[in-house]
Protein backbone atom coordinates (compact mmCIF):
# COMPACT_ATOMS: atom_id res chain seq x y z
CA UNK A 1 32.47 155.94 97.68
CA UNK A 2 32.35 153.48 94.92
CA UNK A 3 29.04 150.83 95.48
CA UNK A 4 28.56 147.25 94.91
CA UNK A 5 25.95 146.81 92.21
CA UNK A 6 23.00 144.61 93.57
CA UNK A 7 20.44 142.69 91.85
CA UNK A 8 17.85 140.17 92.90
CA UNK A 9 20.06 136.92 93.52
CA UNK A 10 23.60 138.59 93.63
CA UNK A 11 25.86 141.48 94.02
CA UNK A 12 28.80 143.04 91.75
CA UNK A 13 31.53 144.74 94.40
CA UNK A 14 33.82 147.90 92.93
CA UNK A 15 36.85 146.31 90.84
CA UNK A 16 34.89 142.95 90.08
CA UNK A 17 33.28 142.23 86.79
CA UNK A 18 30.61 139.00 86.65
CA UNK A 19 29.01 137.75 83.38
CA UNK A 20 25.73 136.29 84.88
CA UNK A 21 23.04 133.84 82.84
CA UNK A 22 19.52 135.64 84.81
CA UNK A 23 16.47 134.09 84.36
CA UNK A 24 13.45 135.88 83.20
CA UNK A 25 10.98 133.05 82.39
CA UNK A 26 10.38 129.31 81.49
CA UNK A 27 10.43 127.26 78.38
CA UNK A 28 6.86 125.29 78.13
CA UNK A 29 9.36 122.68 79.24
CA UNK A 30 10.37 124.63 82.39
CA UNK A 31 13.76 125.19 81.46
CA UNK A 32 15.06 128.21 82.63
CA UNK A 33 14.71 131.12 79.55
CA UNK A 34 17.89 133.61 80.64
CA UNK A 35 19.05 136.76 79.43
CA UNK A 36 23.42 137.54 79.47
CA UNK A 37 24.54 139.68 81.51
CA UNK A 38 27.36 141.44 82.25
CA UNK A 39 28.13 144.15 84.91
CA UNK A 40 31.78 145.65 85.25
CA UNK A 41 32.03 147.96 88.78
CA UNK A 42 34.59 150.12 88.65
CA UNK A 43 37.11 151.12 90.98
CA UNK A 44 36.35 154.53 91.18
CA UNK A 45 33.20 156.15 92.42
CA UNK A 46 30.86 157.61 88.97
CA UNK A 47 27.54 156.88 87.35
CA UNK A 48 25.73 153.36 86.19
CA UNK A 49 24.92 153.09 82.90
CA UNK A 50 23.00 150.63 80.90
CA UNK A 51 23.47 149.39 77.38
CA UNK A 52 20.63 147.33 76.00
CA UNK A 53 20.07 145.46 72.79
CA UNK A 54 18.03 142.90 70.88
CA UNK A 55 14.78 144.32 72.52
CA UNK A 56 13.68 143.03 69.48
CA UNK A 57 15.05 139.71 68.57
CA UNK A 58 16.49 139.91 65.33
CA UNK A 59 17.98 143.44 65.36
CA UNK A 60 21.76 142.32 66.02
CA UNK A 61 24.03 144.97 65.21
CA UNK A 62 23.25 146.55 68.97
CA UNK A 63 24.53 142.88 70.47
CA UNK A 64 27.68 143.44 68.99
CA UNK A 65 27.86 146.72 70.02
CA UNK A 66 27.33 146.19 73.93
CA UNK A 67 29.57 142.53 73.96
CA UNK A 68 32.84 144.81 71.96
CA UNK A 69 32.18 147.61 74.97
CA UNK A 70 31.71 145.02 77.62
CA UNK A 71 34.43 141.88 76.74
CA UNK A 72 36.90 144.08 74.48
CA UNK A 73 37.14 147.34 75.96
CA UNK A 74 40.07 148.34 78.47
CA UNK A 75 37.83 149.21 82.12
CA UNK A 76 40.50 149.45 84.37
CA UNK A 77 40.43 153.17 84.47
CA UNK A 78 36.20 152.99 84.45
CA UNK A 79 34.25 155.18 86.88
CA UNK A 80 31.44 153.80 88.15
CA UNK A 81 29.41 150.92 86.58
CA UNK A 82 28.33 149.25 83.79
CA UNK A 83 25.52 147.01 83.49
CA UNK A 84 25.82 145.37 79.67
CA UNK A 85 22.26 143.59 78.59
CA UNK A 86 23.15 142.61 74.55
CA UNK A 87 19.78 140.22 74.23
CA UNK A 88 16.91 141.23 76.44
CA UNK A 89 14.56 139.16 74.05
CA UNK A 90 16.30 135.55 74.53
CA UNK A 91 13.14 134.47 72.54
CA UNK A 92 12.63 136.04 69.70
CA UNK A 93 16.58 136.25 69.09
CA UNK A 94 16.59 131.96 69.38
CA UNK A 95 14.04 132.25 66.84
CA UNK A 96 15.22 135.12 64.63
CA UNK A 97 11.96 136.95 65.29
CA UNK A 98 11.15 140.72 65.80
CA UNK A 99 8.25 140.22 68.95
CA UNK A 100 8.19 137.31 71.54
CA UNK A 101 6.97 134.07 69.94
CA UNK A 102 4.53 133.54 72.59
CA UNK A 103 1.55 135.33 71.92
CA UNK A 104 3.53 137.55 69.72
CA UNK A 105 4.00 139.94 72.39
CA UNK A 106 6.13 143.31 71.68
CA UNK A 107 8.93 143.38 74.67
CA UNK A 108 9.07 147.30 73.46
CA UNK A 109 5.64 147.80 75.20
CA UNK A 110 5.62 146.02 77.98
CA UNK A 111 7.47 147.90 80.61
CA UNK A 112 8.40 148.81 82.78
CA UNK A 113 6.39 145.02 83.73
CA UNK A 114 4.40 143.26 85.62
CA UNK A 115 5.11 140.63 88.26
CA UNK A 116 1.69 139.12 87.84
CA UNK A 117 0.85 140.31 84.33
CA UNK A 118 1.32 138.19 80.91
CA UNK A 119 4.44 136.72 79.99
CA UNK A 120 6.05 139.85 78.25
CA UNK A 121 5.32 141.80 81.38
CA UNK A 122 6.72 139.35 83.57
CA UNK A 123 9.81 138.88 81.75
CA UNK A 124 9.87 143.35 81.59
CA UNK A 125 9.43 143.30 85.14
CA UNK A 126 12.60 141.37 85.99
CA UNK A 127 14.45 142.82 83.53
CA UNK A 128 13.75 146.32 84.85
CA UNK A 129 13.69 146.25 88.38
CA UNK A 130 16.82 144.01 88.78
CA UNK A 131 19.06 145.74 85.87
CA UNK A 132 17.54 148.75 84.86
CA UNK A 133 15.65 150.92 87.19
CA UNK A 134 19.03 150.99 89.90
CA UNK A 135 20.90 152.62 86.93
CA UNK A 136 21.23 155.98 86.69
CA UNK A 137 21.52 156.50 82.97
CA UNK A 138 20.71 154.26 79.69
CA UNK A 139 21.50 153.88 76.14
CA UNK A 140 18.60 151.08 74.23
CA UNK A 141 20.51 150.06 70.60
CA UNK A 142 17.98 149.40 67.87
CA UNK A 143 17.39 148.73 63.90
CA UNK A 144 15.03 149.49 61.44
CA UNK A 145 12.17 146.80 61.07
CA UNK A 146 13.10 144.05 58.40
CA UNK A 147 12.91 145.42 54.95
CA UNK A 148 14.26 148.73 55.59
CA UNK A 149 17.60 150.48 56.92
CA UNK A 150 17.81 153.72 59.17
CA UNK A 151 20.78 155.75 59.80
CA UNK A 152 22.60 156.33 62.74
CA UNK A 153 20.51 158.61 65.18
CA UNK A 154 19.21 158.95 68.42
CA UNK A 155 15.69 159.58 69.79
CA UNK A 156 14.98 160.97 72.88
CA UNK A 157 12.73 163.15 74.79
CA UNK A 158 15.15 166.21 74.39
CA UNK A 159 12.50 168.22 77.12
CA UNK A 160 14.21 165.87 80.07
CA UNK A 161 17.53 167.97 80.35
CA UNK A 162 19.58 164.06 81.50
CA UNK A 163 17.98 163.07 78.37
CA UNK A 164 19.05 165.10 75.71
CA UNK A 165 22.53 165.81 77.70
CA UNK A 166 22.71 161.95 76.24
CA UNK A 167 21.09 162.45 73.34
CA UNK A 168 23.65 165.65 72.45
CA UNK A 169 26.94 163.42 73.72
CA UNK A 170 26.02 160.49 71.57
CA UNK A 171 27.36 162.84 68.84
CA UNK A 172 24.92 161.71 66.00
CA UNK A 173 23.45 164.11 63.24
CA UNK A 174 20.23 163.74 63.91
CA UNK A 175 18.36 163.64 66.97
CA UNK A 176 14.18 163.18 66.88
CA UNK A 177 12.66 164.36 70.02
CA UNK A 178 9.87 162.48 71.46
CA UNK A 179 8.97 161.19 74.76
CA UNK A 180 8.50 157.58 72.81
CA UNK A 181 5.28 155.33 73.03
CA UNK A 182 3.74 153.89 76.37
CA UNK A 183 5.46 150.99 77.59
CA UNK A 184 8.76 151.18 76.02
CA UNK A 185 11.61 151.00 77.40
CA UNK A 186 13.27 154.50 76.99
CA UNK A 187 9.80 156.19 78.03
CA UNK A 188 9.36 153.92 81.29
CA UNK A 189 13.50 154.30 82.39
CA UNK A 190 13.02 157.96 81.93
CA UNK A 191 9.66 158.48 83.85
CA UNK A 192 11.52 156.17 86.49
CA UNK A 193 14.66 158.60 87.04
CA UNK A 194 16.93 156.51 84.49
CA UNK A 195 17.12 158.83 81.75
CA UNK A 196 17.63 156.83 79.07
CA UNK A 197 17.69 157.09 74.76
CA UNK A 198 17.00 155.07 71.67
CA UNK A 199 20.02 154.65 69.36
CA UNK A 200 18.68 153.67 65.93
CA UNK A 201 21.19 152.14 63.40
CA UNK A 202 21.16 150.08 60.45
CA UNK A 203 18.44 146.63 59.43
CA UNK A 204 17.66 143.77 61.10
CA UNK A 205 19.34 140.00 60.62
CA UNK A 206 22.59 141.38 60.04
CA UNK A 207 26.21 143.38 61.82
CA UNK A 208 27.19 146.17 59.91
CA UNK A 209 30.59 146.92 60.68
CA UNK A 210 30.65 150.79 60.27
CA UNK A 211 27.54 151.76 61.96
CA UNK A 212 28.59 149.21 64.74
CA UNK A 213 32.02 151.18 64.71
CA UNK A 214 30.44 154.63 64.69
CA UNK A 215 27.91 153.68 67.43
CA UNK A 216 30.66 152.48 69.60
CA UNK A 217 32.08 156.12 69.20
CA UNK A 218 28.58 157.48 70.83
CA UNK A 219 29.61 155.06 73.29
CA UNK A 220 32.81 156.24 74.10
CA UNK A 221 31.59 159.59 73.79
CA UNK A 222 28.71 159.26 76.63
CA UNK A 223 31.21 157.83 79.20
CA UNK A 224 33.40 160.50 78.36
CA UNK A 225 30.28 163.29 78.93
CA UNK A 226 29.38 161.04 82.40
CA UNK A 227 32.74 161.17 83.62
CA UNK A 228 33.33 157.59 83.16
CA UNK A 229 36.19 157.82 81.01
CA UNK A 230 38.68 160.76 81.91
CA UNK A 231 40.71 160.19 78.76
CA UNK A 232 38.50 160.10 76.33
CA UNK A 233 36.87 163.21 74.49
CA UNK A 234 32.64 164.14 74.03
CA UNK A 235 32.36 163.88 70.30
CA UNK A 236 30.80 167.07 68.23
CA UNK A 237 29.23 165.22 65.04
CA UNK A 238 30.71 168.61 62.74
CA UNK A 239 26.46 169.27 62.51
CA UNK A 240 23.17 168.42 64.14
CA UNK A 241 19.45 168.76 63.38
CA UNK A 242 17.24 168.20 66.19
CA UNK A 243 13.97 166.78 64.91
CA UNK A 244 10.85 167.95 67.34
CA UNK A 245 7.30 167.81 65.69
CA UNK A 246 5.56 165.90 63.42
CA UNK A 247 5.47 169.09 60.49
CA UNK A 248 9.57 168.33 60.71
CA UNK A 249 9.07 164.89 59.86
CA UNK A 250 7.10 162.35 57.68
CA UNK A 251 6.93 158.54 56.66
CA UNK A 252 6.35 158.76 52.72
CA UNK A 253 3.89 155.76 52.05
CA UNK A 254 3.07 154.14 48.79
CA UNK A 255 -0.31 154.75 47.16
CA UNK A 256 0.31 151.83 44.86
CA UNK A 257 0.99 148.19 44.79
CA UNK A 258 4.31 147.17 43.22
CA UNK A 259 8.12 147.14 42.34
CA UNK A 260 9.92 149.61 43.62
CA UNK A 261 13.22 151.30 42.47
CA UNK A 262 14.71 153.39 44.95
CA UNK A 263 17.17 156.14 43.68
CA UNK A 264 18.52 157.86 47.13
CA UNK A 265 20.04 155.77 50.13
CA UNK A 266 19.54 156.31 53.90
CA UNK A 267 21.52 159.94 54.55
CA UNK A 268 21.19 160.95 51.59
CA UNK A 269 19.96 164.58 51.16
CA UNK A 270 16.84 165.58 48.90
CA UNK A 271 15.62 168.95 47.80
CA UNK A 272 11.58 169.58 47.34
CA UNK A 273 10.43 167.97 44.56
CA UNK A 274 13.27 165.77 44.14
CA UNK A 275 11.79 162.08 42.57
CA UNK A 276 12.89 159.48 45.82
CA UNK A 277 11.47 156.42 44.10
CA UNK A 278 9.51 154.95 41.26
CA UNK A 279 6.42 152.48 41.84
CA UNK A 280 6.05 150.03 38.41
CA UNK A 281 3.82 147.10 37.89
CA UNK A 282 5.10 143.90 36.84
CA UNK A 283 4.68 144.44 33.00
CA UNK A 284 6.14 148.63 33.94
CA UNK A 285 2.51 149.44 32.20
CA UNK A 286 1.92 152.13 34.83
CA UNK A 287 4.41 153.73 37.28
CA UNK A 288 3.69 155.91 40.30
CA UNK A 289 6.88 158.64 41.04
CA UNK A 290 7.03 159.59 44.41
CA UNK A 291 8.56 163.11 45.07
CA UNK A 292 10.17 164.71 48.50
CA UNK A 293 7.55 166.78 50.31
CA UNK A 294 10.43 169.15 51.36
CA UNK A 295 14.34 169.24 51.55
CA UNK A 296 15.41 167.21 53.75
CA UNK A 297 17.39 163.80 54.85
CA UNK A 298 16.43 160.59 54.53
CA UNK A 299 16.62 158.84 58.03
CA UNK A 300 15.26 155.59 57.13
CA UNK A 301 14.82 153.65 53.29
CA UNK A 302 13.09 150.58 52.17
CA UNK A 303 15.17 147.20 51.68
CA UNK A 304 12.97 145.09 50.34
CA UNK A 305 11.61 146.99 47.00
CA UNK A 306 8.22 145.39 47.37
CA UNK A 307 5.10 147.20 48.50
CA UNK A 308 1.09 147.16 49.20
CA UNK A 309 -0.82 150.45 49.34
CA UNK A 310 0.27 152.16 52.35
CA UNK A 311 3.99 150.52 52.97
CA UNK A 312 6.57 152.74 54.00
CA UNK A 313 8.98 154.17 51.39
CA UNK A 314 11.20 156.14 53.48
CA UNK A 315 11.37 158.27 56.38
CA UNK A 316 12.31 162.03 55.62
CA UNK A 317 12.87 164.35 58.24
CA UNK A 318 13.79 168.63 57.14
CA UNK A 319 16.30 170.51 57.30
CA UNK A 320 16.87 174.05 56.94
CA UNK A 321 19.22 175.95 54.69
CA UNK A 322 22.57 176.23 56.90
CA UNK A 323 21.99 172.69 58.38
CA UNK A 324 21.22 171.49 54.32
CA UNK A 325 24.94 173.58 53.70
CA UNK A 326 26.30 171.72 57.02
CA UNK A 327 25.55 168.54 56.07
CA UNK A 328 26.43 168.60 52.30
CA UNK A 329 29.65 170.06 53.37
CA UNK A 330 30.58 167.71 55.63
CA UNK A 331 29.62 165.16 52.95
CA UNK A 332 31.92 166.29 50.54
CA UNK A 333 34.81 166.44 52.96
CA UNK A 334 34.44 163.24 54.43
CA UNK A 335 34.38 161.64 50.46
CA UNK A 336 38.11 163.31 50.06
């Protein structure tokens, strides 16, 4: 039989849908600080799934994401529930900040919380036991840091068979295995029986209308794999590369201080040896080239073309030869 959703103050019967203001703190006035929330029960009997964004306060293209799916989207033929979280940070998104403003505190690695810990954990802790740990599946929307872009993909811990069954149904290209750090929120839903994924698309501070639009295919694509959506199909991407150790993957950092000119974007593929960027001081007296390790595809790029010693250029994950011959085909097909 179809349940009624419960959480600490309220309850969402089958065939109901409630938008709900939750409070997970105080201001230093002691205003309430609340995170939205909406939770649409189905009808019919299925899985709960979660759809988080804004972990981080400024990366907004995930908040559009989860309010289309949760105000825009037909439900009427949904099985089983969906609990919609598009700001978890309420913070650092009133403040256009990555980490909580007080203390600075990184919501990504404080869970799964603490009743009776520091702020961040406190706010984790009723975040995840009232919304997230009675769920039996999850989907956590990110973006790159500000100053650089990633393409769409999805990391999970592809060794948890739920996992990577969500991971696979997402329908992205790429896929980078990892259990994820202590204390974030993937990691902590997964060890807790919610298996649960990163989806990484896009930069901070801004919606980007066609990663939005192909996340929201993922979406559809998970319901469809969870038996939440009859109609709808499971999405094959037309090739995948599934990323799992660090010799299949690598951050290219500078090892110089100034302008950069970037010649690939994020997606694009590189051969060994191929130049990626160039490094020039102000007066273009001296110039550093930095070359791919490998062949490969760029995940992630910088934004901002600005650098110290040891910034980030790119991130560059491999691919073999028929995955290379995949991906440029599909590349050329899709530019028809």
């Amino acid at each position: 039989m179809t349940e009624t959703f419960t959480y600490d103050g309220g309850a969402v019967v089958p065939g109901e849908t409630a938008n709900i203001r939750y409070t997970v703190s105080e201001t230093y006035l002691g205003d309430p600080a609340r995170i939205p929330v909406t939770i649409i029960n189905g009808e019919r009997p299925g899985p709960t799934l979660f759809l988080s964004a804004a972990i981080h306060g400024d990366e907004l293209n995930g908040i559009e994401i989860v309010r289309e799916v949760a105000h825009e989207w037909n439900h009427d033929d949904l099985a089983g529930t969906l609990v919609c979280l598009p700001v978890l940070n309420v913070p650092g998104f009133i403040a256009q900040e990555r980490y909580l403003p007080v203390y600075d505190r990184d919501l990504n690695r404080s869970f799964p919380g603490n009743d009776s810990g520091t702020s961040a954990k406190r706010i984790a802790d009723r975040i995840f036991s009232n919304f997230i740990a009675p769920c039996d599946f999850g989907l956590d929307f990110h973006t790159s840091t500000r100053g650089r872009t990633n393409m769409l993909h999805v990391r999970a811990d592809v060794d948890d068979a739920d996992a990577a069954r969500l991971a696979y149904a997402f329908g992205s290209n790429v896929v980078i295995s990892s259990d994820g750090p202590s204390g974030t929120l993937r990691r902590e839903a997964t060890d807790a029986a919610t298996p649960t994924v990163t989806v990484e698309l896009g930069e901070a501070h801004r919606f980007q209308r066609k990663l939005i639009d192909a996340a929201l295919e993922g979406v559809l694509s998970v319901m469809a794999e969870l038996g939440m959506r009859d109609s709808a199909p499971v999405k094959w991407p037309g090739w995948r590369t599934v990323i799992d150790g660090s010799d299949e993957k690598t951050w290219l950092r500078a090892d110089a201080g100034g302008l950069v000119e970037m010649y690939h974007d994020r997606g694009d593929i590189v051969e060994a040896g191929d130049r990626i960027c160039t490094i020039t001081t102000p007066f273009k007296t001296e110039s550093t080239v930095v070359e791919a390790p490998f062949t490969g595809l760029l995940v992630g790029v910088l934004e901002n073309p600005l650098v110290y010693p040891g910034n980030p250029l790119c991130h560059l994950v491999a691919l073999d030869d028929p995955t290379t011959r995949a991906a440029r085909a599909s590349r050329s097909e899709t530019r028809r």
